[in-house]
N, C-alpha and C. Protein backbone atom coordinates (compact mmCIF):
# COMPACT_ATOMS: atom_id res chain seq x y z
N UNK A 1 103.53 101.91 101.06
CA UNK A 1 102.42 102.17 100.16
C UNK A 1 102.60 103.53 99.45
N UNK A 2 102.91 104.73 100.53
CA UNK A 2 103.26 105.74 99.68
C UNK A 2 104.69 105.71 98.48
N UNK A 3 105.58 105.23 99.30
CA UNK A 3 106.61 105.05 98.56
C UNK A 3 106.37 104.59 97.11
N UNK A 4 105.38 103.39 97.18
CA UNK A 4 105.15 102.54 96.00
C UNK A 4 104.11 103.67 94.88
N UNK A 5 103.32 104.06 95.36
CA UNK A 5 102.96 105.12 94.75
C UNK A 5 103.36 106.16 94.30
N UNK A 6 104.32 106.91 94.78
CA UNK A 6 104.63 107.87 93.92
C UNK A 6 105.95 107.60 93.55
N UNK A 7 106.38 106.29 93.86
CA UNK A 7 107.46 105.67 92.53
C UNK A 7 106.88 105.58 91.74
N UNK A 8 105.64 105.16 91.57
CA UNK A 8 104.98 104.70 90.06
C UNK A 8 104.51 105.65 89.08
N UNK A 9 104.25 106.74 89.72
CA UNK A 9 103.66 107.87 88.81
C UNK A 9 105.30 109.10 88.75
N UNK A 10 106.42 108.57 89.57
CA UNK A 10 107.57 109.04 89.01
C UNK A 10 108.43 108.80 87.71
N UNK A 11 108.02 107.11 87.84
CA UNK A 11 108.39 106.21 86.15
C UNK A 11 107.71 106.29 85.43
N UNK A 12 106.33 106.39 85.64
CA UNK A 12 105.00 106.77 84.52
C UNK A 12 105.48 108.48 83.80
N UNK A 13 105.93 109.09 84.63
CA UNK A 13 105.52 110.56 83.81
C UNK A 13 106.83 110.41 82.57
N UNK A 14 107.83 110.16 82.85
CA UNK A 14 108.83 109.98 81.41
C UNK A 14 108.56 108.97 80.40
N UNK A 15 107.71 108.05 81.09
CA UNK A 15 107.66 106.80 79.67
C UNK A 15 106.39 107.12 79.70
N UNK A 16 105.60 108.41 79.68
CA UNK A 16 103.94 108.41 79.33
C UNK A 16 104.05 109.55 78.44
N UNK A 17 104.86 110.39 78.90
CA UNK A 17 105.03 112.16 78.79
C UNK A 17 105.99 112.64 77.53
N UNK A 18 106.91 110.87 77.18
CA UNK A 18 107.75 111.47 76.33
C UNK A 18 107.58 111.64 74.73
N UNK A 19 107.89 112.82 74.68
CA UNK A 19 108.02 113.56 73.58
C UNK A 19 107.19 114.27 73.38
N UNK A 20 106.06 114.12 74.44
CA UNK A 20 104.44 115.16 74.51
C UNK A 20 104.87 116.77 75.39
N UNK A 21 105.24 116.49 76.68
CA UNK A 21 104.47 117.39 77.22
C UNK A 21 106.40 117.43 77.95
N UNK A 22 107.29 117.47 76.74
CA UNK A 22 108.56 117.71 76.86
C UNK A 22 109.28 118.26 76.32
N UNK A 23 110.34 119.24 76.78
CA UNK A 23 111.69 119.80 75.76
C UNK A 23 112.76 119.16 76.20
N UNK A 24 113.25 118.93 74.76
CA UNK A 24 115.00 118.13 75.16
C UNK A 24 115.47 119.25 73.82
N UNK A 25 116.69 119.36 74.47
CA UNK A 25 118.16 119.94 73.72
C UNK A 25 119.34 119.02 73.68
N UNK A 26 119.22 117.71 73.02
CA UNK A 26 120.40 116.77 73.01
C UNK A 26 121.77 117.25 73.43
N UNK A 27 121.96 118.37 72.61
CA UNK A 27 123.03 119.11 72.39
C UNK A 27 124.22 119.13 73.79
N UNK A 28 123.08 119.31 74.71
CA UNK A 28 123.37 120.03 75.93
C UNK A 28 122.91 119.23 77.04
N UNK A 29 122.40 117.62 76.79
CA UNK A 29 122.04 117.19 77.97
C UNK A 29 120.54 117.20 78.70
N UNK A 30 119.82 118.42 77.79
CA UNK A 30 118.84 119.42 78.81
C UNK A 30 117.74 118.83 77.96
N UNK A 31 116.82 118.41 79.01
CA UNK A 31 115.73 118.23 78.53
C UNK A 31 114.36 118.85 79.89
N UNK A 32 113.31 118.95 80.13
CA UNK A 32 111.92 119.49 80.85
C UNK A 32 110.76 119.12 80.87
N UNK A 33 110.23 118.08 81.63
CA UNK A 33 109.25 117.34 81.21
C UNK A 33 108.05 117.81 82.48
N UNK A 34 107.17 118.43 82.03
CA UNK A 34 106.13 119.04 82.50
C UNK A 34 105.71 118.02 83.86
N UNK A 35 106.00 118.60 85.05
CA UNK A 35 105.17 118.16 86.76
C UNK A 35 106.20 116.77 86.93
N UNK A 36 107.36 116.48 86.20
CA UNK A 36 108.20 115.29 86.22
C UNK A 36 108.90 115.61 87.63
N UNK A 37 109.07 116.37 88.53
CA UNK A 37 109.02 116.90 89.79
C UNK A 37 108.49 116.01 91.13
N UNK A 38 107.14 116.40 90.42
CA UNK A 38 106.08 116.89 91.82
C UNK A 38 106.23 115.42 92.79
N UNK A 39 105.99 113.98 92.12
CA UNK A 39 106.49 113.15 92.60
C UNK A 39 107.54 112.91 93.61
N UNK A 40 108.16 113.71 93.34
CA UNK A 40 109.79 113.53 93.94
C UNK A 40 109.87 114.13 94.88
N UNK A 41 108.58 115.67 94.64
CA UNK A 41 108.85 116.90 95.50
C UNK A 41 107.74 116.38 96.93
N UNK A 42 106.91 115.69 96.56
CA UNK A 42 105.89 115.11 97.52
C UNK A 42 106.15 114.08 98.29
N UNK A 43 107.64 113.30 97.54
CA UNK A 43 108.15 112.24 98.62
C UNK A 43 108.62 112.90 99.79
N UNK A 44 109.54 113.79 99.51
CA UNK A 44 109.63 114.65 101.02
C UNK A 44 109.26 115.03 101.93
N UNK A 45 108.18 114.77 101.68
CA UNK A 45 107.10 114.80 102.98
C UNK A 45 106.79 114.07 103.77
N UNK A 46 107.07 112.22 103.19
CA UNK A 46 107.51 111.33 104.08
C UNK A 46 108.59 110.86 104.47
N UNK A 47 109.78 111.12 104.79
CA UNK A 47 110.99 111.11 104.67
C UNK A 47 111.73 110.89 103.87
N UNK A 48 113.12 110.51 104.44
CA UNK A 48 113.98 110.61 103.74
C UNK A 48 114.18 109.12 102.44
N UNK A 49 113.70 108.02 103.22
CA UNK A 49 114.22 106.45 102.63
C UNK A 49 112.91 106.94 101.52
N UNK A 50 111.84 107.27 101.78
CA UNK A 50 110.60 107.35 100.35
C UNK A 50 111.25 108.57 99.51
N UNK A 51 112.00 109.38 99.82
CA UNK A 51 112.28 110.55 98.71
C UNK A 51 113.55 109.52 97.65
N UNK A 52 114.22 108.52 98.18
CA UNK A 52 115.39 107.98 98.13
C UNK A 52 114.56 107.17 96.67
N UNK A 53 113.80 106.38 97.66
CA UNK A 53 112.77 105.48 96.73
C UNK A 53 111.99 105.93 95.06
N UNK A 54 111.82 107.12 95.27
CA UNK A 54 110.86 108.06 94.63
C UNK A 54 111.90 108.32 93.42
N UNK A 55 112.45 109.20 93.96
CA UNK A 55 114.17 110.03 92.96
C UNK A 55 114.54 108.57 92.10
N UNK A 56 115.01 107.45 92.90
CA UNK A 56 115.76 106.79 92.00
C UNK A 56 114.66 105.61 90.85
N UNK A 57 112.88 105.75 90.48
CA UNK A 57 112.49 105.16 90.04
C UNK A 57 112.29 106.33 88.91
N UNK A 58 112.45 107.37 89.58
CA UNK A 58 112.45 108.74 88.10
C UNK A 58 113.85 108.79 87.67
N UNK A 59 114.27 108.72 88.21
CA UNK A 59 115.46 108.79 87.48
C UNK A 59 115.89 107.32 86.48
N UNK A 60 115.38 106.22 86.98
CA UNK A 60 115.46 104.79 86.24
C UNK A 60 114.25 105.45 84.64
N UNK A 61 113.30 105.88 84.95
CA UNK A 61 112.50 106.61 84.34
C UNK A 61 113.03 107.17 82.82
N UNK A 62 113.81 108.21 83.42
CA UNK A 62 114.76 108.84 82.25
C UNK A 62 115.81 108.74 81.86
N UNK A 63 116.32 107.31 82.60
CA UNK A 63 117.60 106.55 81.70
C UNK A 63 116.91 105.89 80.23
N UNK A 64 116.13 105.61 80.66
CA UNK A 64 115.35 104.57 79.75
C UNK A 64 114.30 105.40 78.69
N UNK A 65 114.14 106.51 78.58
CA UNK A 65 113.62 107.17 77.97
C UNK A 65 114.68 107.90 76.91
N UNK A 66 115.54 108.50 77.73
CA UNK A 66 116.34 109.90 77.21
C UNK A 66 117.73 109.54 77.09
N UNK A 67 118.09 108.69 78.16
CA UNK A 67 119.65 107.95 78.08
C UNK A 67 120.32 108.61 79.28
N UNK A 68 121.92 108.30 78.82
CA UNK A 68 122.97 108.43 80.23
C UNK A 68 122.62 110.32 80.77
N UNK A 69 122.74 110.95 80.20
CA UNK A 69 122.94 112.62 80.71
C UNK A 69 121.68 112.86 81.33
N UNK A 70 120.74 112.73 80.50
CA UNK A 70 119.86 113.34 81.46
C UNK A 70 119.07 111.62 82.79
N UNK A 71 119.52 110.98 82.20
CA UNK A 71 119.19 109.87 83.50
C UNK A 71 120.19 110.34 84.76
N UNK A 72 121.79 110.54 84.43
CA UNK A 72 122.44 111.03 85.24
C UNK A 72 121.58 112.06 85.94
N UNK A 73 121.11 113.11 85.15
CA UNK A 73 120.79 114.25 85.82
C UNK A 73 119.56 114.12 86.56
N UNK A 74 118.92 113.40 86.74
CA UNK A 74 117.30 112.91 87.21
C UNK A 74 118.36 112.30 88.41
N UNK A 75 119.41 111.75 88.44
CA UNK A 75 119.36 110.49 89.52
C UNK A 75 120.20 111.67 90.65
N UNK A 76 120.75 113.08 90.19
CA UNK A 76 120.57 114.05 90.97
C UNK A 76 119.79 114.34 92.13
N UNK A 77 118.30 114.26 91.44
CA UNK A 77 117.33 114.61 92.34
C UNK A 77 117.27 113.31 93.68
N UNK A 78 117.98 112.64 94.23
CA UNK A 78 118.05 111.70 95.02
C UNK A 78 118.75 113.01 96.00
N UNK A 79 119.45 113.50 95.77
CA UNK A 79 120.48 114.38 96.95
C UNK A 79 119.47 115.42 97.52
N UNK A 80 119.04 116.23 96.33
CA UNK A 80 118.19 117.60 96.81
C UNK A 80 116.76 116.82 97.53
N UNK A 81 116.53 115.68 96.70
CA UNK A 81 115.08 114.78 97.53
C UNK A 81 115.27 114.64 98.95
N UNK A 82 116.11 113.82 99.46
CA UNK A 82 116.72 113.35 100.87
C UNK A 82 117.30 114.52 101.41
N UNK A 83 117.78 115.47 101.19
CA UNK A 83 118.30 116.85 102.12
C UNK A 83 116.70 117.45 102.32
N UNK A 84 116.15 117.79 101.64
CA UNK A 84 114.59 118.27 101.53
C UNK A 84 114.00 117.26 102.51
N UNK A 85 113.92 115.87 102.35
CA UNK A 85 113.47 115.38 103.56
C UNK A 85 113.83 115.28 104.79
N UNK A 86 115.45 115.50 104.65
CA UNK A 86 115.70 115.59 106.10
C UNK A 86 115.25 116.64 106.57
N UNK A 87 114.96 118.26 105.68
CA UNK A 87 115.03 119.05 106.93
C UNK A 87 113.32 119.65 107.18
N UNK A 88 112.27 118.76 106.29
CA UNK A 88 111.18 118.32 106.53
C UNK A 88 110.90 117.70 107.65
N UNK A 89 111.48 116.74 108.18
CA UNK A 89 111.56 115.82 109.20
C UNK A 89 112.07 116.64 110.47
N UNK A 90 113.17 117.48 110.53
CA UNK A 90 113.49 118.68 111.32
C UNK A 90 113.09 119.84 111.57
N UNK A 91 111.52 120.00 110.41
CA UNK A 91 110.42 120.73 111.17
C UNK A 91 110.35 121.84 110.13
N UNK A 92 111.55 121.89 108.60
CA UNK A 92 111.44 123.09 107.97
C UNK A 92 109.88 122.62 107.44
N UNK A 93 109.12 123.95 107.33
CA UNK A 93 108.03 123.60 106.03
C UNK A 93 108.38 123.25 104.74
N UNK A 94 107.40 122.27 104.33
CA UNK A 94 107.45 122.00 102.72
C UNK A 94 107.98 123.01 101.82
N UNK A 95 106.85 124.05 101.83
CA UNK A 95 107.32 125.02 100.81
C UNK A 95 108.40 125.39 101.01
N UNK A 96 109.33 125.56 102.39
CA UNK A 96 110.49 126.45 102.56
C UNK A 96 111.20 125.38 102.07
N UNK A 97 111.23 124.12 102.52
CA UNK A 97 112.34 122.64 102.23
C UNK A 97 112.15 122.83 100.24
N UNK A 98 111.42 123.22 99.97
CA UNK A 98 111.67 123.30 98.46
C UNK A 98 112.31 124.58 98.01
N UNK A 99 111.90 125.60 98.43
CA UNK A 99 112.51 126.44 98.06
C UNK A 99 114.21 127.38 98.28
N UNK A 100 114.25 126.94 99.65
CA UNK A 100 116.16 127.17 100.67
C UNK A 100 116.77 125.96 100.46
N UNK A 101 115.89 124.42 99.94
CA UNK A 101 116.89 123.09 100.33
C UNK A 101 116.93 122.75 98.98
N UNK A 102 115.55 122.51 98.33
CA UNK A 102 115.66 121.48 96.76
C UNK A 102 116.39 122.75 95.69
N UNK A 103 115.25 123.88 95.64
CA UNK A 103 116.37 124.52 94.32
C UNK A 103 117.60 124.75 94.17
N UNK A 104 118.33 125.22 95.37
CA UNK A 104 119.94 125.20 95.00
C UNK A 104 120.44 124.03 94.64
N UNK A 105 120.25 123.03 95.74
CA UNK A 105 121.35 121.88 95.01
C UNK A 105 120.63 121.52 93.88
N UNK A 106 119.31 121.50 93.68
CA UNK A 106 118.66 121.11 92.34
C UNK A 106 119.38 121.67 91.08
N UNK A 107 119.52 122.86 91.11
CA UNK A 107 120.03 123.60 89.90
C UNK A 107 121.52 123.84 89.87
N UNK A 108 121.94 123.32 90.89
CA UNK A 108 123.69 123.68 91.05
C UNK A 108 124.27 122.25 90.34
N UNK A 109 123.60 120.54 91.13
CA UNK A 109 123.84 119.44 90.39
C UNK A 109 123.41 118.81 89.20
N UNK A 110 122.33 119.82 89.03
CA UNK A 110 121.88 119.42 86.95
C UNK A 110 122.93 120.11 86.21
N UNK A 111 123.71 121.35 86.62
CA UNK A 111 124.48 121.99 85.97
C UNK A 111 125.84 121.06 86.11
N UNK A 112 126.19 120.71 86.52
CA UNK A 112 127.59 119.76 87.15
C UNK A 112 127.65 118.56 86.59
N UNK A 113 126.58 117.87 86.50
CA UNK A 113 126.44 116.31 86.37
C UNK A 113 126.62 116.32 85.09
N UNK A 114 126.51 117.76 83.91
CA UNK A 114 126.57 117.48 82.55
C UNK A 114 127.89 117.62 82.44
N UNK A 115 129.11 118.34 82.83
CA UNK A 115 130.18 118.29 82.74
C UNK A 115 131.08 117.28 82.10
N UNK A 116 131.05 116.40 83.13
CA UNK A 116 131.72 114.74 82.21
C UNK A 116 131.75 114.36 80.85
N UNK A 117 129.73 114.85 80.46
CA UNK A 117 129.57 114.46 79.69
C UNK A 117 130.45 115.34 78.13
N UNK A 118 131.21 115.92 78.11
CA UNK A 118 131.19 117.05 77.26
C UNK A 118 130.21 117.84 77.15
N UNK A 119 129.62 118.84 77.78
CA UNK A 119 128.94 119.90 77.85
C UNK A 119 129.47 120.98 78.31
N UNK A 120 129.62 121.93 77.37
CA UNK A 120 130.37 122.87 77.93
C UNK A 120 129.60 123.67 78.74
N UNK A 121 130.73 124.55 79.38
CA UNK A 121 130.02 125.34 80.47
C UNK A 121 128.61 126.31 80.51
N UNK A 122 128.65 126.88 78.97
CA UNK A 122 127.04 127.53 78.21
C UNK A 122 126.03 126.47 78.70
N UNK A 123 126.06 125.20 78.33
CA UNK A 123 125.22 124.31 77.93
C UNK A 123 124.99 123.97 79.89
N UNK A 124 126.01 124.29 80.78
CA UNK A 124 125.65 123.28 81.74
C UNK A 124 124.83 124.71 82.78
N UNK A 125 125.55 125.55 82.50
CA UNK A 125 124.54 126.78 82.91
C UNK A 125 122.96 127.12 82.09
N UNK A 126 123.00 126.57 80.76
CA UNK A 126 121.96 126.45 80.17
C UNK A 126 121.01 124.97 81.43
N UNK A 127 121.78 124.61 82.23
CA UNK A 127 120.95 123.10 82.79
C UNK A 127 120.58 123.77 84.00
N UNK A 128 121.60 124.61 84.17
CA UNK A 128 121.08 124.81 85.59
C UNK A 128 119.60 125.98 85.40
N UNK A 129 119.83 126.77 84.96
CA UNK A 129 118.61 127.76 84.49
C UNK A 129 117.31 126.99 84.05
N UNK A 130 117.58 126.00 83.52
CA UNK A 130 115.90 125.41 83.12
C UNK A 130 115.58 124.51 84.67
N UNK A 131 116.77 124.24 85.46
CA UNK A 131 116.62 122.84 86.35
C UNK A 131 115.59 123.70 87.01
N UNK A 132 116.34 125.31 86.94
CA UNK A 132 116.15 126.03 88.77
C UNK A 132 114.42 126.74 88.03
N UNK A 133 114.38 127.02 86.94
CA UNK A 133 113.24 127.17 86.61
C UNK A 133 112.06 126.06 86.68
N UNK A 134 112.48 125.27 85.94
CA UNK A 134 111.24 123.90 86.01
C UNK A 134 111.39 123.73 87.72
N UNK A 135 112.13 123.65 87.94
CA UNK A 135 112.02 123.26 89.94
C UNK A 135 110.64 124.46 90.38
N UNK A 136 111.07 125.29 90.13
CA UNK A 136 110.64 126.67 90.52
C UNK A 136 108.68 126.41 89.86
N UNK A 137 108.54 125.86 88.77
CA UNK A 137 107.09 125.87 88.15
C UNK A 137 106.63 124.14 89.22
N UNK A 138 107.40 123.53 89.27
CA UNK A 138 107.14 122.13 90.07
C UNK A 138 106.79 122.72 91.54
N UNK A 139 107.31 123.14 92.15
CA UNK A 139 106.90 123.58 93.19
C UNK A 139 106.18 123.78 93.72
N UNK A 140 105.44 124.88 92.67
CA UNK A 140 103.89 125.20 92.96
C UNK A 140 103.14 124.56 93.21
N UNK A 141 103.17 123.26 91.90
CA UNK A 141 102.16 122.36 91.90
C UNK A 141 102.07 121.48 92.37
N UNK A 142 103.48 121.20 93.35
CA UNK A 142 103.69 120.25 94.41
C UNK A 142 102.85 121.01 95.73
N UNK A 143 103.29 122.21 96.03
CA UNK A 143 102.29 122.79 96.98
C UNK A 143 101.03 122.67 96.93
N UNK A 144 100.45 123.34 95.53
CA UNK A 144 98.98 122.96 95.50
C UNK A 144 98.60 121.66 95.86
N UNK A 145 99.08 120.98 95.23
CA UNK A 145 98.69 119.42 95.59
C UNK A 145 98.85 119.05 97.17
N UNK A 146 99.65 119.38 97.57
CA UNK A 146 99.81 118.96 99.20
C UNK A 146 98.92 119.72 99.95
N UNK A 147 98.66 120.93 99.80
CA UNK A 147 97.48 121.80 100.05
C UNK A 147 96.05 121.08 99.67
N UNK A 148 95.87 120.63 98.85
CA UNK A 148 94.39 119.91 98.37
C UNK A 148 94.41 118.79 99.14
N UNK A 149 95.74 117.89 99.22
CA UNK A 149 95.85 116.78 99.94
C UNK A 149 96.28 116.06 101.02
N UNK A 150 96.48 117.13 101.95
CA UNK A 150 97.11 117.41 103.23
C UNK A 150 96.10 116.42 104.25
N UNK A 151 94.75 117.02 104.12
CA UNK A 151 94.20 115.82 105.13
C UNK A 151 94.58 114.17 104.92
N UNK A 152 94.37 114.21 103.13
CA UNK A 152 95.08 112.78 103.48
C UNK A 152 96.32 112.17 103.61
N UNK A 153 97.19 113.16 103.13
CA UNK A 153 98.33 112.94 103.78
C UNK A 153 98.71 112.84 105.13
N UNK A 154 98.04 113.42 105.98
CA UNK A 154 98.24 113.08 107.08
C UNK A 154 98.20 111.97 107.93
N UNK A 155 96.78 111.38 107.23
CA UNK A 155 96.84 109.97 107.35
C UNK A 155 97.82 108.73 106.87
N UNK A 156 98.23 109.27 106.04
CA UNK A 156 99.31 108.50 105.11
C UNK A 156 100.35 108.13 105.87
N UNK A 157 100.96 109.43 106.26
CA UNK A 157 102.05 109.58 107.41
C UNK A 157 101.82 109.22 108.43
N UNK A 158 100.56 109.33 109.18
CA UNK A 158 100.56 108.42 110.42
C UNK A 158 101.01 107.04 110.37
N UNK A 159 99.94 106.74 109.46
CA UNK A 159 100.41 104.74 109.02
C UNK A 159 101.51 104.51 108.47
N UNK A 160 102.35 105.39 108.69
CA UNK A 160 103.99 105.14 108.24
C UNK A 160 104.91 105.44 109.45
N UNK A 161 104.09 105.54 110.41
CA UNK A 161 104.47 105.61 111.66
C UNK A 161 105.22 107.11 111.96
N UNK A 162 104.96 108.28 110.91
CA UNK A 162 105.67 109.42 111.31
C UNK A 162 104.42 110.64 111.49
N UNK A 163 104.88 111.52 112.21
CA UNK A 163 104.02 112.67 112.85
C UNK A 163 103.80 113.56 112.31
């Protein structure tokens, strides 16, 4: 149920959000779509198979919106999602699992994944700087939100059979 939920508002925010409450730089791969995150960042909280779930319906999200580079780079967030949940599940806190687990590889594999594409190295350090920034503004509002919604999350997670 959770899974199904915040897959849906992971595919909703690129095919609702686009061209509104977004920057793209074709040029370079790089595009920033306002709380396109928090989804992803909140699957982590129920493990690892819902962060898996979550990442790859945003990332289906922004194939279909934006195309191959930045869909590539969305389907990223499957690695930093599932490491973040594992070490959620191993007792790190949220906020710390986002901040020691998701931003590095977050901003190290948005910078990388443009490579292939012809992006030169400006442009892929230009990816990593907005990734590790927008990660960095997502965060928050993934916290706040889990903070507002913690009691019911808790429940959530029980009936998913985790503690």
């Amino acid at each position: 149920m959770v899974a199904a939920l915040l897959a849906s508002l992971s595919l909703a925010i690129p095919l609702f959000f686009h061209g509104t409450l977004q920057i793209v730089i074709p040029g370079i791969g790089y595009s920033a779509t306002l709380a396109s995150h928090v989804p992803v960042m909140l699957s982590a909280i129920f493990g690892p198979l819902v962060a898996a779930i979550v990442s790859t319906a945003s990332a289906l999200g922004f194939f279909g919106t934006l195309g191959p580079i930045v869909g590539f780079r969305a389907a990223t967030h499957i690695i930093w999602a599932v490491a973040m949940a594992v070490a959620v599940k191993k007792g790190l806190s949220f906020p710390k699992a986002l901040f020691f687990v998701g931003l590095p590889i977050h901003g190290l594999l948005e910078g990388l994944i443009v490579l292939p594409f012809g992006v030169p190295w400006q442009g892929a350090l230009i990816n990593v700087a907005g990734a590790s920034i927008q990660h960095v503004i997502d965060s928050i509002i993934s916290v706040a939100v889990f903070k507002a919604a913690s009691p019911l999350m808790k429940i959530l997670r029980r009936g998913q059979g985790e503690n």
